[in-house]
C-alpha atoms as a PDB file:
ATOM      1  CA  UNK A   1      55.556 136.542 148.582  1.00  0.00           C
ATOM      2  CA  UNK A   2      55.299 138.304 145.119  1.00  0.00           C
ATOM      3  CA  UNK A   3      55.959 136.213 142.031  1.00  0.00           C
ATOM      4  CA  UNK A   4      58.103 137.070 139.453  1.00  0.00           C
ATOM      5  CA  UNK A   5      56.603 138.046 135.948  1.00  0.00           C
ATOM      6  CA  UNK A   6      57.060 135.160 133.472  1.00  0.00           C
ATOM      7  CA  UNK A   7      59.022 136.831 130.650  1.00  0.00           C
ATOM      8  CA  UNK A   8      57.827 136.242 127.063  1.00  0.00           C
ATOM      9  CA  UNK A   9      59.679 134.075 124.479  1.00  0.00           C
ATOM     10  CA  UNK A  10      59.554 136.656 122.054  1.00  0.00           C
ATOM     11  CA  UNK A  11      60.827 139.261 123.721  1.00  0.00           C
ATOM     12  CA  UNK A  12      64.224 137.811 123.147  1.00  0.00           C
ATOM     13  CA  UNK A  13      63.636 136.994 119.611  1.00  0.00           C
ATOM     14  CA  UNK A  14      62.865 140.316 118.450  1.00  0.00           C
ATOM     15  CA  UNK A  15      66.121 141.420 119.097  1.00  0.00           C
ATOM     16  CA  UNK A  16      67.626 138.882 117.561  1.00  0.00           C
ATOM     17  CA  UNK A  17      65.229 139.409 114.727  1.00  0.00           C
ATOM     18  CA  UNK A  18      66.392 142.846 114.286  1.00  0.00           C
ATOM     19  CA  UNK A  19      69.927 142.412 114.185  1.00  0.00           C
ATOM     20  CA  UNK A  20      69.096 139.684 111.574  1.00  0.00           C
ATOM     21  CA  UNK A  21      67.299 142.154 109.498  1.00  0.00           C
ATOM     22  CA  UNK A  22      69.957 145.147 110.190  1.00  0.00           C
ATOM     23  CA  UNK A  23      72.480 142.920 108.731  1.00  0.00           C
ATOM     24  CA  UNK A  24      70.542 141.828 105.415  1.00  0.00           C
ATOM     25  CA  UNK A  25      70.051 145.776 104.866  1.00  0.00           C
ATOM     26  CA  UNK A  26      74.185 145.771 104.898  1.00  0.00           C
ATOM     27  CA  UNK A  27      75.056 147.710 101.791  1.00  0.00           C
ATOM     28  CA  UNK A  28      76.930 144.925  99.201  1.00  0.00           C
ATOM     29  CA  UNK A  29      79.733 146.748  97.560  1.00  0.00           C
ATOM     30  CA  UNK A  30      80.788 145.795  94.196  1.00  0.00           C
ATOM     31  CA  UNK A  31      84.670 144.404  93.700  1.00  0.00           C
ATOM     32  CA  UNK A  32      86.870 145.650  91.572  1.00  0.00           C
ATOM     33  CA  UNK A  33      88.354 143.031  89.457  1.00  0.00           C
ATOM     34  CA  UNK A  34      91.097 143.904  86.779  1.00  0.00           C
ATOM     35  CA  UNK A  35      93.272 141.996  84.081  1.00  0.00           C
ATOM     36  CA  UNK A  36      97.221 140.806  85.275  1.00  0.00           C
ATOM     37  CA  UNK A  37      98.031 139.679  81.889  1.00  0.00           C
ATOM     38  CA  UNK A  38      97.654 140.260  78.184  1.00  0.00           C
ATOM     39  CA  UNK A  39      94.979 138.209  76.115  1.00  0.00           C
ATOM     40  CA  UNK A  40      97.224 136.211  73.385  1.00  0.00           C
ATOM     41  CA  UNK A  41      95.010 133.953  71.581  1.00  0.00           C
ATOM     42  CA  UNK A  42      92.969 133.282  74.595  1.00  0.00           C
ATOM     43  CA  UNK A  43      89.836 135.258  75.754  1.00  0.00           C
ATOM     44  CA  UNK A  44      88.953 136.868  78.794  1.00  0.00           C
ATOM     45  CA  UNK A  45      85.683 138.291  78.141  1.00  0.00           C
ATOM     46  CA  UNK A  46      83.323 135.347  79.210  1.00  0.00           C
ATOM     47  CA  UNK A  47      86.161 133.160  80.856  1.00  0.00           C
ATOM     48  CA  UNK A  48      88.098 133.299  83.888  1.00  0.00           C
ATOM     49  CA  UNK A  49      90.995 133.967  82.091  1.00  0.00           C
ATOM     50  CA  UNK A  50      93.901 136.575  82.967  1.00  0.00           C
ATOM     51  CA  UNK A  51      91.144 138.008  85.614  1.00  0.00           C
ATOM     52  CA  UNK A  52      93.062 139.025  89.169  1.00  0.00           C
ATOM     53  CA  UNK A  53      90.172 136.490  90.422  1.00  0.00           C
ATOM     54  CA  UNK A  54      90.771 133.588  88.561  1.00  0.00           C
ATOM     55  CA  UNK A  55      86.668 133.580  88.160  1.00  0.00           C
ATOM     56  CA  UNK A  56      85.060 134.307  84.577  1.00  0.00           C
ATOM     57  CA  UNK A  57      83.142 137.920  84.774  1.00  0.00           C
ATOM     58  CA  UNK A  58      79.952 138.399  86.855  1.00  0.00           C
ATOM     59  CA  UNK A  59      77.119 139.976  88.283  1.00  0.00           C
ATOM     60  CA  UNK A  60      78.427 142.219  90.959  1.00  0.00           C
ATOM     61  CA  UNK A  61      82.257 143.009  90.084  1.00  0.00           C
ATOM     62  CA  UNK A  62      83.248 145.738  88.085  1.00  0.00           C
ATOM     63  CA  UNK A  63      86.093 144.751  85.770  1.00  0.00           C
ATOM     64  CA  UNK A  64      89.037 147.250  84.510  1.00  0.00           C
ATOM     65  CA  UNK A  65      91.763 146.202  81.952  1.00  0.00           C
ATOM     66  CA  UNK A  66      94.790 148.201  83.746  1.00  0.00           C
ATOM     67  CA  UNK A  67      96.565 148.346  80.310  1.00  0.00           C
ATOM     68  CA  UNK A  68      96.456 144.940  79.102  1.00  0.00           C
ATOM     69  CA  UNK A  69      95.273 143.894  75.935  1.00  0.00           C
ATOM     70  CA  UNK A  70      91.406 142.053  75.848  1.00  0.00           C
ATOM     71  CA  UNK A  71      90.191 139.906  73.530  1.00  0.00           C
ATOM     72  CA  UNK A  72      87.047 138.017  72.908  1.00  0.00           C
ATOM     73  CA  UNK A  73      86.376 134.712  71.113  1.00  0.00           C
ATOM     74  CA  UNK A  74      87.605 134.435  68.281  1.00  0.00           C
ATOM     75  CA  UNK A  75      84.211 132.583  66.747  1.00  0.00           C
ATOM     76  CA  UNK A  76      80.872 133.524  65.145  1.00  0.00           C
ATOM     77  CA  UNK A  77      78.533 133.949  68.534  1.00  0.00           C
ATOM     78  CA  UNK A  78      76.888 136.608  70.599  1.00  0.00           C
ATOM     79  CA  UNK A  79      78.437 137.563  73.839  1.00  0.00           C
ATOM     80  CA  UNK A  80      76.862 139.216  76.799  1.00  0.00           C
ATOM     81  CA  UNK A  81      79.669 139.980  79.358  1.00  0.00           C
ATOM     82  CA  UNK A  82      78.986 139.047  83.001  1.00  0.00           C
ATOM     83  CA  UNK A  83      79.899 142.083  84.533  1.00  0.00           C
ATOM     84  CA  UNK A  84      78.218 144.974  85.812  1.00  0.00           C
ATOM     85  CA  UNK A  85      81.007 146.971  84.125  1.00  0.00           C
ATOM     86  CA  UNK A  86      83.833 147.112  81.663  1.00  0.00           C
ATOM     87  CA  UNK A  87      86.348 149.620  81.372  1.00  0.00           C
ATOM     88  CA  UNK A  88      88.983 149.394  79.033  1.00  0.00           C
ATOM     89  CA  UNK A  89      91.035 151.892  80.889  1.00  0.00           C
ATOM     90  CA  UNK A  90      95.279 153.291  80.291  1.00  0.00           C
ATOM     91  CA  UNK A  91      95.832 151.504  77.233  1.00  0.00           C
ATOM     92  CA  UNK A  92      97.119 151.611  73.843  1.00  0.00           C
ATOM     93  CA  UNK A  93      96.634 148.162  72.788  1.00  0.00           C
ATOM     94  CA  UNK A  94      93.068 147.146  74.969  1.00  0.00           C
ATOM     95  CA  UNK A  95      91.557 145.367  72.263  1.00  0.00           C
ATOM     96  CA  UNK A  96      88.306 143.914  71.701  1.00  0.00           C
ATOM     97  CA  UNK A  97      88.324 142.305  68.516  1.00  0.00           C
ATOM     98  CA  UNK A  98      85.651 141.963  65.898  1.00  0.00           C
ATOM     99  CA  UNK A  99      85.258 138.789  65.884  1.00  0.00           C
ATOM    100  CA  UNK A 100      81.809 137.968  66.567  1.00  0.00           C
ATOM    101  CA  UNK A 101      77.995 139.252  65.704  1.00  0.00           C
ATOM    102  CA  UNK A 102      76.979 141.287  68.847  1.00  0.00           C
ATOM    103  CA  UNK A 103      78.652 142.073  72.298  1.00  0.00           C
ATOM    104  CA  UNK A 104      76.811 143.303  74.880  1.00  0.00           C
ATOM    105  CA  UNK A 105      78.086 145.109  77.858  1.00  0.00           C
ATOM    106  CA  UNK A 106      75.917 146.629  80.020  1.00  0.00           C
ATOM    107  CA  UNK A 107      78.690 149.545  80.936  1.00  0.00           C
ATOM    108  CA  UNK A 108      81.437 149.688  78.492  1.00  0.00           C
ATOM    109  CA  UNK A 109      84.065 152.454  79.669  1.00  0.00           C
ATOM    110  CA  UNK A 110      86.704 153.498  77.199  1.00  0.00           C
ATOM    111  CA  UNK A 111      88.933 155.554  78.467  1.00  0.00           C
ATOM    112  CA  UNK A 112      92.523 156.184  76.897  1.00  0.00           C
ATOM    113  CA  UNK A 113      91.559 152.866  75.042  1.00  0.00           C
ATOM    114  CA  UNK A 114      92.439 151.698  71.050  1.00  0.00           C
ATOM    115  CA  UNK A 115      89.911 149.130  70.246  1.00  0.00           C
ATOM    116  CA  UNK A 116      90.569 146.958  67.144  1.00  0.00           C
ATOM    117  CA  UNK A 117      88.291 145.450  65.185  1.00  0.00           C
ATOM    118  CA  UNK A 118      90.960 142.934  63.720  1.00  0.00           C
ATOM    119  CA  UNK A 119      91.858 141.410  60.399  1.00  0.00           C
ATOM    120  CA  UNK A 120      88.637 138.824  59.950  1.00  0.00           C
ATOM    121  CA  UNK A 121      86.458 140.796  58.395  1.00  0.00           C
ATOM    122  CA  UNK A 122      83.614 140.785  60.455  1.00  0.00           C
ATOM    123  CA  UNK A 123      81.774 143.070  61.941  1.00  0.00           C
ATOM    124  CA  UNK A 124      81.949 144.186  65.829  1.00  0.00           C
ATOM    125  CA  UNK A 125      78.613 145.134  67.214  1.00  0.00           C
ATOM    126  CA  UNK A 126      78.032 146.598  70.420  1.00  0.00           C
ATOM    127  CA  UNK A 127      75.112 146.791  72.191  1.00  0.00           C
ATOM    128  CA  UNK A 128      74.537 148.100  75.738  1.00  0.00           C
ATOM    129  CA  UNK A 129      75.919 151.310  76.705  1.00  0.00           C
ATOM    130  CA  UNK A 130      79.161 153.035  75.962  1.00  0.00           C
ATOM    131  CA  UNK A 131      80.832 155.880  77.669  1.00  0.00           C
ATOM    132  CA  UNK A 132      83.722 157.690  75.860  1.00  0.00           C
ATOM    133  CA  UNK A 133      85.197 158.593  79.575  1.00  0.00           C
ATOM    134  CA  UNK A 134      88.922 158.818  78.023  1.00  0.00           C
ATOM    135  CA  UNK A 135      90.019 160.088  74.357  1.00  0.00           C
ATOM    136  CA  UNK A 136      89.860 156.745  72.761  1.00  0.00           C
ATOM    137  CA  UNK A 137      90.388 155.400  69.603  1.00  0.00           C
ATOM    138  CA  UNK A 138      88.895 152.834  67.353  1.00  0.00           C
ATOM    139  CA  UNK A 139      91.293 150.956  64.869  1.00  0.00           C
ATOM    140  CA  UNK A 140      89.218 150.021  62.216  1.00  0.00           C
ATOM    141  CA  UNK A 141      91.448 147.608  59.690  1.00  0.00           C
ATOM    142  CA  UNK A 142      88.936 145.852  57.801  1.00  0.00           C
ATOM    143  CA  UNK A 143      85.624 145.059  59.538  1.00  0.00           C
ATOM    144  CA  UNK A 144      83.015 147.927  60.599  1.00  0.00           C
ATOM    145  CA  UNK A 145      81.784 148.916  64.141  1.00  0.00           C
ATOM    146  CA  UNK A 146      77.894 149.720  64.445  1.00  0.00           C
ATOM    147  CA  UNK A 147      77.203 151.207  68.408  1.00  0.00           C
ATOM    148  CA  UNK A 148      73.634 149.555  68.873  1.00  0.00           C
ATOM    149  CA  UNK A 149      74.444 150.985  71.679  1.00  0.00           C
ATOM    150  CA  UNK A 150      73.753 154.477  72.931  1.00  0.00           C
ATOM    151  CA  UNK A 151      76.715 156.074  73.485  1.00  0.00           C
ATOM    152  CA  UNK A 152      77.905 159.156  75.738  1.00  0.00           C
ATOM    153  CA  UNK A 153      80.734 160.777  77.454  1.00  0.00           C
ATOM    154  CA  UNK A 154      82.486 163.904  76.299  1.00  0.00           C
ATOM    155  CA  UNK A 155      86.137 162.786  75.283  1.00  0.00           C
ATOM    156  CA  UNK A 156      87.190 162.341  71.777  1.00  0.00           C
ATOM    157  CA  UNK A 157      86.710 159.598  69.643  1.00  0.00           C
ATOM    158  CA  UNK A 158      89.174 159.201  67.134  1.00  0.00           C
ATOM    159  CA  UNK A 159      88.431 156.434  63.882  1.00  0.00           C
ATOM    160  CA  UNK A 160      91.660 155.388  62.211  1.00  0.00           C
ATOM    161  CA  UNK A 161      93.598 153.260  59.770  1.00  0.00           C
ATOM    162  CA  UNK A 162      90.591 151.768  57.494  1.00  0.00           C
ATOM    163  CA  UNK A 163      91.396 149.710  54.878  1.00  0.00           C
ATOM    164  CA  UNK A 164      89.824 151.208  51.533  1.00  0.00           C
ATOM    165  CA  UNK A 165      89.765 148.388  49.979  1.00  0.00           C
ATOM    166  CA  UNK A 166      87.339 146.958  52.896  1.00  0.00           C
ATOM    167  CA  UNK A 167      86.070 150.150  53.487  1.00  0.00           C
ATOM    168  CA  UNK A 168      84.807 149.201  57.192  1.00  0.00           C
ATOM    169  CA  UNK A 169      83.056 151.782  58.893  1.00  0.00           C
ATOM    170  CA  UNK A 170      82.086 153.265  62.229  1.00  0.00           C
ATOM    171  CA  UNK A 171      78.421 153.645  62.949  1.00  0.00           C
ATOM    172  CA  UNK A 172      76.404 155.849  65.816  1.00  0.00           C
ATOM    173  CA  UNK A 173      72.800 153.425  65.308  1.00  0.00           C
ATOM    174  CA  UNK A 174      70.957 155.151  68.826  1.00  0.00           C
ATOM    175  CA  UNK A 175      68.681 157.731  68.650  1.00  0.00           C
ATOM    176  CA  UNK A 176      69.523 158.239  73.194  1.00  0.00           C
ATOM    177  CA  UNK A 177      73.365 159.264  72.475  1.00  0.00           C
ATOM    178  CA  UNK A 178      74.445 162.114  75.253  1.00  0.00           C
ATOM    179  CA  UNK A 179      78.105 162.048  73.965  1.00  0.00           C
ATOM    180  CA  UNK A 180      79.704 165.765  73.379  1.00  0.00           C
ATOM    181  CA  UNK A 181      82.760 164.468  72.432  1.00  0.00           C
ATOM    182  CA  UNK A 182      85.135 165.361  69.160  1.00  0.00           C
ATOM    183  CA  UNK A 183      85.125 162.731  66.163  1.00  0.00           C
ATOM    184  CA  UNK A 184      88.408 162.618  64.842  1.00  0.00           C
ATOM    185  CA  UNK A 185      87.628 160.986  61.450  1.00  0.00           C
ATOM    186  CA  UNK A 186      91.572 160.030  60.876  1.00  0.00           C
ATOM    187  CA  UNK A 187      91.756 157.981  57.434  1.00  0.00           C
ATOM    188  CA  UNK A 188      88.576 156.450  58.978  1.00  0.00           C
ATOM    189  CA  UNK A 189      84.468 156.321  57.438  1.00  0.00           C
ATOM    190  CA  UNK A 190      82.072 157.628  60.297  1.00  0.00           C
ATOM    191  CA  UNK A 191      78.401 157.045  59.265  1.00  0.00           C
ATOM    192  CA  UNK A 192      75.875 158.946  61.791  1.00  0.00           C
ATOM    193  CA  UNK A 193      72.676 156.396  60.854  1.00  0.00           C
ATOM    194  CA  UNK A 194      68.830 157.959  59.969  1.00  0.00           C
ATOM    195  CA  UNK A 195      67.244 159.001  63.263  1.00  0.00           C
ATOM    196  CA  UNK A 196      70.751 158.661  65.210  1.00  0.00           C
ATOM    197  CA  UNK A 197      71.445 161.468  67.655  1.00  0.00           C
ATOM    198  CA  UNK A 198      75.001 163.723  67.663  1.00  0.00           C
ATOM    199  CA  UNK A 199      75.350 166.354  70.737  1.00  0.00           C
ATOM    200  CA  UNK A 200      76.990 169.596  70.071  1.00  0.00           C
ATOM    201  CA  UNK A 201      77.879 171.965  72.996  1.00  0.00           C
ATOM    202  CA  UNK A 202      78.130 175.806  71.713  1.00  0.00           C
ATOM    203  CA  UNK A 203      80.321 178.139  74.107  1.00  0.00           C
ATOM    204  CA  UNK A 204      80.613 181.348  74.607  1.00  0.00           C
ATOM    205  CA  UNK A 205      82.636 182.626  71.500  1.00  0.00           C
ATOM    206  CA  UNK A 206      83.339 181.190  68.562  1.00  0.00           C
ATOM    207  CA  UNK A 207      85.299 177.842  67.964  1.00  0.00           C
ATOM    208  CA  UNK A 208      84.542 176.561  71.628  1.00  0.00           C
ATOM    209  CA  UNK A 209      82.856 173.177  70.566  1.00  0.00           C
ATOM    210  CA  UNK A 210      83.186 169.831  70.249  1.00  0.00           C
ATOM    211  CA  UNK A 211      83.241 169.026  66.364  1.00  0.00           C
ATOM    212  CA  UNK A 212      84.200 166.129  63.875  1.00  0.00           C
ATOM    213  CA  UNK A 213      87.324 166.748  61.802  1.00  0.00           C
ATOM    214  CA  UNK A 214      90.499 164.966  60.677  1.00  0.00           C
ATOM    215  CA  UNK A 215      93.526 165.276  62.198  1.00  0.00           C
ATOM    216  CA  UNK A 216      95.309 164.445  59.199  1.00  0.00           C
ATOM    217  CA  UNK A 217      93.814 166.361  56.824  1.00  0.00           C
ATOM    218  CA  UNK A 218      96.995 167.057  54.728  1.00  0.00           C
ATOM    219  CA  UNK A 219      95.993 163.578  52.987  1.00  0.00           C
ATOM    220  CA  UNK A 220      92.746 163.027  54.058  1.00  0.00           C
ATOM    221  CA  UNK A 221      90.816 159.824  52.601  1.00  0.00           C
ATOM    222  CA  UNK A 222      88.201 159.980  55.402  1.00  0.00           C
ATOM    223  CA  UNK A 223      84.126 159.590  54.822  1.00  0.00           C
ATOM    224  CA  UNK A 224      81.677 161.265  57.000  1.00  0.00           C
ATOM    225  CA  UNK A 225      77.789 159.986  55.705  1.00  0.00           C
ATOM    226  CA  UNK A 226      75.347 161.806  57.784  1.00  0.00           C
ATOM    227  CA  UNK A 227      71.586 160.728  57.563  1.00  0.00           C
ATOM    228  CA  UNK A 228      70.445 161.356  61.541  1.00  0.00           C
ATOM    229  CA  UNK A 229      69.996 164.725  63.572  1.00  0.00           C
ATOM    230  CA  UNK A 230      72.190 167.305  65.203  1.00  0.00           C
ATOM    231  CA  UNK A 231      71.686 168.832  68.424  1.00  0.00           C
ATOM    232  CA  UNK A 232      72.752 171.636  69.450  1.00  0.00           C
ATOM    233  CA  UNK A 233      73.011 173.121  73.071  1.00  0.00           C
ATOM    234  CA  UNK A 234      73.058 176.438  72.784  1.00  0.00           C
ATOM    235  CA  UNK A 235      72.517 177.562  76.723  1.00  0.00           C
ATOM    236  CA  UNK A 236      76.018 178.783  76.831  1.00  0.00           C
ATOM    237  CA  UNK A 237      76.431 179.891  73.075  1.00  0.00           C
ATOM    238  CA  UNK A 238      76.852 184.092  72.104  1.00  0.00           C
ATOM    239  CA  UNK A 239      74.501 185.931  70.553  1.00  0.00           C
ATOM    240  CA  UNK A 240      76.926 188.055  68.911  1.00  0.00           C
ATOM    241  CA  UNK A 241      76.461 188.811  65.328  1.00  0.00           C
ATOM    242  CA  UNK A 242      79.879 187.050  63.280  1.00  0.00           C
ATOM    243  CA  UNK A 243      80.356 184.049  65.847  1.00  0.00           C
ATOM    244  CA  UNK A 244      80.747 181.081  64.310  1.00  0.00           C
ATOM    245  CA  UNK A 245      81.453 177.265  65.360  1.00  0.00           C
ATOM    246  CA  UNK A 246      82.851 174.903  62.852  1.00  0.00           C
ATOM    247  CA  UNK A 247      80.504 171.889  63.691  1.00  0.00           C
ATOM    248  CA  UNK A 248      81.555 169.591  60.553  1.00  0.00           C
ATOM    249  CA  UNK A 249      84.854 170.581  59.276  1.00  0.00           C
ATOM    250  CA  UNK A 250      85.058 170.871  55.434  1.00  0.00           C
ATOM    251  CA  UNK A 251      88.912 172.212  55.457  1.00  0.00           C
ATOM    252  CA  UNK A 252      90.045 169.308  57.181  1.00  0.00           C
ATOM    253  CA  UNK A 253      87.432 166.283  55.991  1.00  0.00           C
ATOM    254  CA  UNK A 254      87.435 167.459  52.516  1.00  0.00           C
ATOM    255  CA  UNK A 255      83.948 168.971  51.417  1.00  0.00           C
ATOM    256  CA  UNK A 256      83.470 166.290  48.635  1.00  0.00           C
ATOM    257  CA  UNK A 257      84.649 163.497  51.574  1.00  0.00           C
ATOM    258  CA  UNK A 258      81.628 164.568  53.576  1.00  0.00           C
ATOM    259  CA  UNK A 259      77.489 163.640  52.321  1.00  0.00           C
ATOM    260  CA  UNK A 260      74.293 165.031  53.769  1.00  0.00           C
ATOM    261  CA  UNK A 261      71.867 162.534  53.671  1.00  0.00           C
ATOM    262  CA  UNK A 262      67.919 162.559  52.793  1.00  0.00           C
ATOM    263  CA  UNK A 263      67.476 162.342  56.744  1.00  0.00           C
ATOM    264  CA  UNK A 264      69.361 164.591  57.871  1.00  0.00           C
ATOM    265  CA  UNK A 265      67.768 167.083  60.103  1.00  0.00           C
ATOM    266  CA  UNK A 266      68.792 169.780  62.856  1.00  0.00           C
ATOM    267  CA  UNK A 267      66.481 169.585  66.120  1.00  0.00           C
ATOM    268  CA  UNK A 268      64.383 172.136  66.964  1.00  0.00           C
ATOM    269  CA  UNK A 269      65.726 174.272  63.340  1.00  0.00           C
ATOM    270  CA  UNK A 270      63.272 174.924  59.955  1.00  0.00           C
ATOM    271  CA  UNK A 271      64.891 173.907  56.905  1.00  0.00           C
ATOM    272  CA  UNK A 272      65.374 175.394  53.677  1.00  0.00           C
ATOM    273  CA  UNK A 273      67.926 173.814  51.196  1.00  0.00           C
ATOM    274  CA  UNK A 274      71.367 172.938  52.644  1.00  0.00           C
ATOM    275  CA  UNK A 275      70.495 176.135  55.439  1.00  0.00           C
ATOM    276  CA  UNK A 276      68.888 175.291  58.660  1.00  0.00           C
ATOM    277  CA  UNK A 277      67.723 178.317  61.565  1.00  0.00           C
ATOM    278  CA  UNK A 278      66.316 178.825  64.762  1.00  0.00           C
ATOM    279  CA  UNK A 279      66.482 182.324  66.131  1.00  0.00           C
ATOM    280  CA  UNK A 280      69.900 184.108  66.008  1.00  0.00           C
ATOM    281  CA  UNK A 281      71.488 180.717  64.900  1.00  0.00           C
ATOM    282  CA  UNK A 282      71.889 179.611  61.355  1.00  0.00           C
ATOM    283  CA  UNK A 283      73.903 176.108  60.258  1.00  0.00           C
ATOM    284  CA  UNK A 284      74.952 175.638  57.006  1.00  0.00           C
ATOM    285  CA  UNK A 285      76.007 172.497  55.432  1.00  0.00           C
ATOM    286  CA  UNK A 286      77.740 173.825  52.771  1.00  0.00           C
ATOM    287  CA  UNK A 287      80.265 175.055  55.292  1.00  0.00           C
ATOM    288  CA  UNK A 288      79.296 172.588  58.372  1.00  0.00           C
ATOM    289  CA  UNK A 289      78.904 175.655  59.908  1.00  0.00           C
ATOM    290  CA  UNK A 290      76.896 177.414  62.759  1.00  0.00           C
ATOM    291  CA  UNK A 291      76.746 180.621  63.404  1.00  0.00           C
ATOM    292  CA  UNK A 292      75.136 183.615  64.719  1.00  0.00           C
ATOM    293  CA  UNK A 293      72.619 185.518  62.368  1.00  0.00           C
ATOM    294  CA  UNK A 294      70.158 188.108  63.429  1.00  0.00           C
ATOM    295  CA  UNK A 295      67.255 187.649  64.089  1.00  0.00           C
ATOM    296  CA  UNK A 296      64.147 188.836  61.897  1.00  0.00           C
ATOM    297  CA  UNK A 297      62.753 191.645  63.564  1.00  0.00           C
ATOM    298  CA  UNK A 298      58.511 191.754  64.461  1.00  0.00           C
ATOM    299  CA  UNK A 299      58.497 195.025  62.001  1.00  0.00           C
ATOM    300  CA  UNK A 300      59.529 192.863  59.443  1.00  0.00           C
ATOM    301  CA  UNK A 301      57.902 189.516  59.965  1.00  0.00           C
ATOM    302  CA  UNK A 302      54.464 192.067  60.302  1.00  0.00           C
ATOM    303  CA  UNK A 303      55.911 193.464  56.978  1.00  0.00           C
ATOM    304  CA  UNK A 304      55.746 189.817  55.051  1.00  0.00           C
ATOM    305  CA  UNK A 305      52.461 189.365  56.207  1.00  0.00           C
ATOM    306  CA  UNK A 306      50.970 192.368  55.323  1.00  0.00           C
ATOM    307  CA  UNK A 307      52.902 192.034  51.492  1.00  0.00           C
ATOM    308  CA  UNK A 308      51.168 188.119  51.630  1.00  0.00           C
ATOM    309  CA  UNK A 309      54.850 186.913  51.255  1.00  0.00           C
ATOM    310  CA  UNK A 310      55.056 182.984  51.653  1.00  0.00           C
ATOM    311  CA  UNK A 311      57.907 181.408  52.892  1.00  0.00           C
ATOM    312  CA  UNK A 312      58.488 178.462  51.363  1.00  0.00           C
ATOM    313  CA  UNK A 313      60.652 175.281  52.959  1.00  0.00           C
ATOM    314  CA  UNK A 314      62.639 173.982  49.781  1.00  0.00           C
ATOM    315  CA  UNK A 315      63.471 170.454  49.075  1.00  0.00           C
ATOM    316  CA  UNK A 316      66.920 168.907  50.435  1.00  0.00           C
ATOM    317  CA  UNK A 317      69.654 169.049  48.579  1.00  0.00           C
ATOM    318  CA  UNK A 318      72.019 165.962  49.916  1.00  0.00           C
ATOM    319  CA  UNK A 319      75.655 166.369  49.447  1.00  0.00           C
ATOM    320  CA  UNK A 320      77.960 168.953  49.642  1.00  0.00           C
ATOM    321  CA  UNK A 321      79.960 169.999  46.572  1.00  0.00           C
END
């Protein structure tokens, strides 16, 4: 009589094993957690608040504020909120308020938001990153807003209602900015900061561009300081000789509203006095203008060399007049 193979302890483990494994390799989905009630002198940002899931923000969740009104706390410290993601999303009145030194947010979304900075005094400072996914605006009564963080996105960004007095201010601080968005520099001060980087996207004919201007320009009281470096993509942009794009516009800002720093500079373009060129492309900052030039032609560059010409790159003249 033939005896029956013993069969091996492991041999039902490993099964077991791998169903084990398949389910750790489960994907974990992130959950969507929004606000169901305004902020009113209470803070949502690092407490459980007026979440949907009565749980402070964390790791994991991505949190939207569905059109009510955010606030943080209203005291001197540093924040870092909890979530993978913010998005102050379909709302007028979505407010963080400047209340404190530095807020971090690893993936702050504004998108048809008004941020305030409030009444205090001091400054909001955002670190992180920001994406303008929504024309958004950014209320800025009497303290300043400095983006530590890079921001990006391609809506518009509109900076509104300063105080004079106060004069607070808006400031792009990264040098990794990908935003291609319009500044709308509304009774507002926008301050691009030494070695900070603004995205421009030239089109095909002239005026298709994203720009900064003032909406209101029929009493415009806005400041535009700009000490850091323009970039132009100009993969899409004519050729044709008389195209222009206004980049920074004078007519609306007010050309003696709008400075030129010492460290200004357009990538990739030689300088000389307030004119900066690269091929068929010429900007001016005595219009805040690009447009289309030609281009020297080899006859005459061989031409200047052979009459020992020498071009000379001038100094920088810093303001516009």
């Amino acid at each position: 009589m033939s005896k029956l193979a013993p069969i091996p302890f492991f041999s039902h483990l490993f099964p077991l094993l791998a169903f084990g494994i398949s389910l750790v390799c489960l994907p974990v989905h992130s959950a969507v957690v929004t606000l169901d009630a305004d902020d009113s002198g209470n803070s949502s940002f690092a407490t459980a608040g007026n979440w949907d899931d009565n749980q402070a923000p964390q790791a994991g969740n991505d949190y939207y504020t569905n059109g009510f009104r955010l606030e943080v706390p209203n005291d001197n410290n540093d924040y870092t909120f909890g979530g993978d993601s913010l998005t102050i999303n379909n709302s007028n009145w979505a407010v963080i308020a400047g209340t404190t030194r530095v807020l971090t947010v690893n993936d702050l979304i504004l998108d048809n938001a008004n941020l305030q900075t409030g009444t205090s005094g001091r400054d909001l400072n955002l670190d992180g990153n920001v994406t303008v996914a929504g024309n958004s605006s950014l209320q800025t009564i009497r303290a300043s807003v400095n983006f530590l963080a890079a921001v990006g996105g391609s809506a518009e960004l509109r900076i509104y209602n300063r105080q004079a007095a106060n004069d607070p201010t808006v400031t792009f601080l990264s040098s990794a900015n990908t935003f291609t968005g319009d500044i709308d520099v509304d009774v507002g001060h926008f301050t691009l900061a030494d070695n900070a980087r603004m995205n421009f996207v030239i089109g095909a004919s002239s005026g298709v561009n994203n720009e900064i201007y003032d909406s209101s320009a029929a009493s415009s009281t806005s400041i535009v300081d700009l000490d850091g470096d323009f970039y132009f993509d100009l993969s899409s942009a004519s050729t044709t000789q008389g195209d222009f794009w206004n980049i920074v516009d004078l007519a609306s800002l007010g050309a003696s509203n709008v400075t030129f720093g010492e460290t200004f500079s357009v990538n990739g373009f030689s300088n000389s006095g307030t004119l900066w060129t690269s091929g068929y492309y010429a900007f001016d900052e005595s219009t805040g203008t690009l447009s289309v030039i030609p281009e020297p032609s080899s006859a005459t560059m061989i031409l200047l060399a052979g009459c020992g010409v020498t071009v000379v790159v001038c100094g920088r003249r810093r303001s516009v007049s």
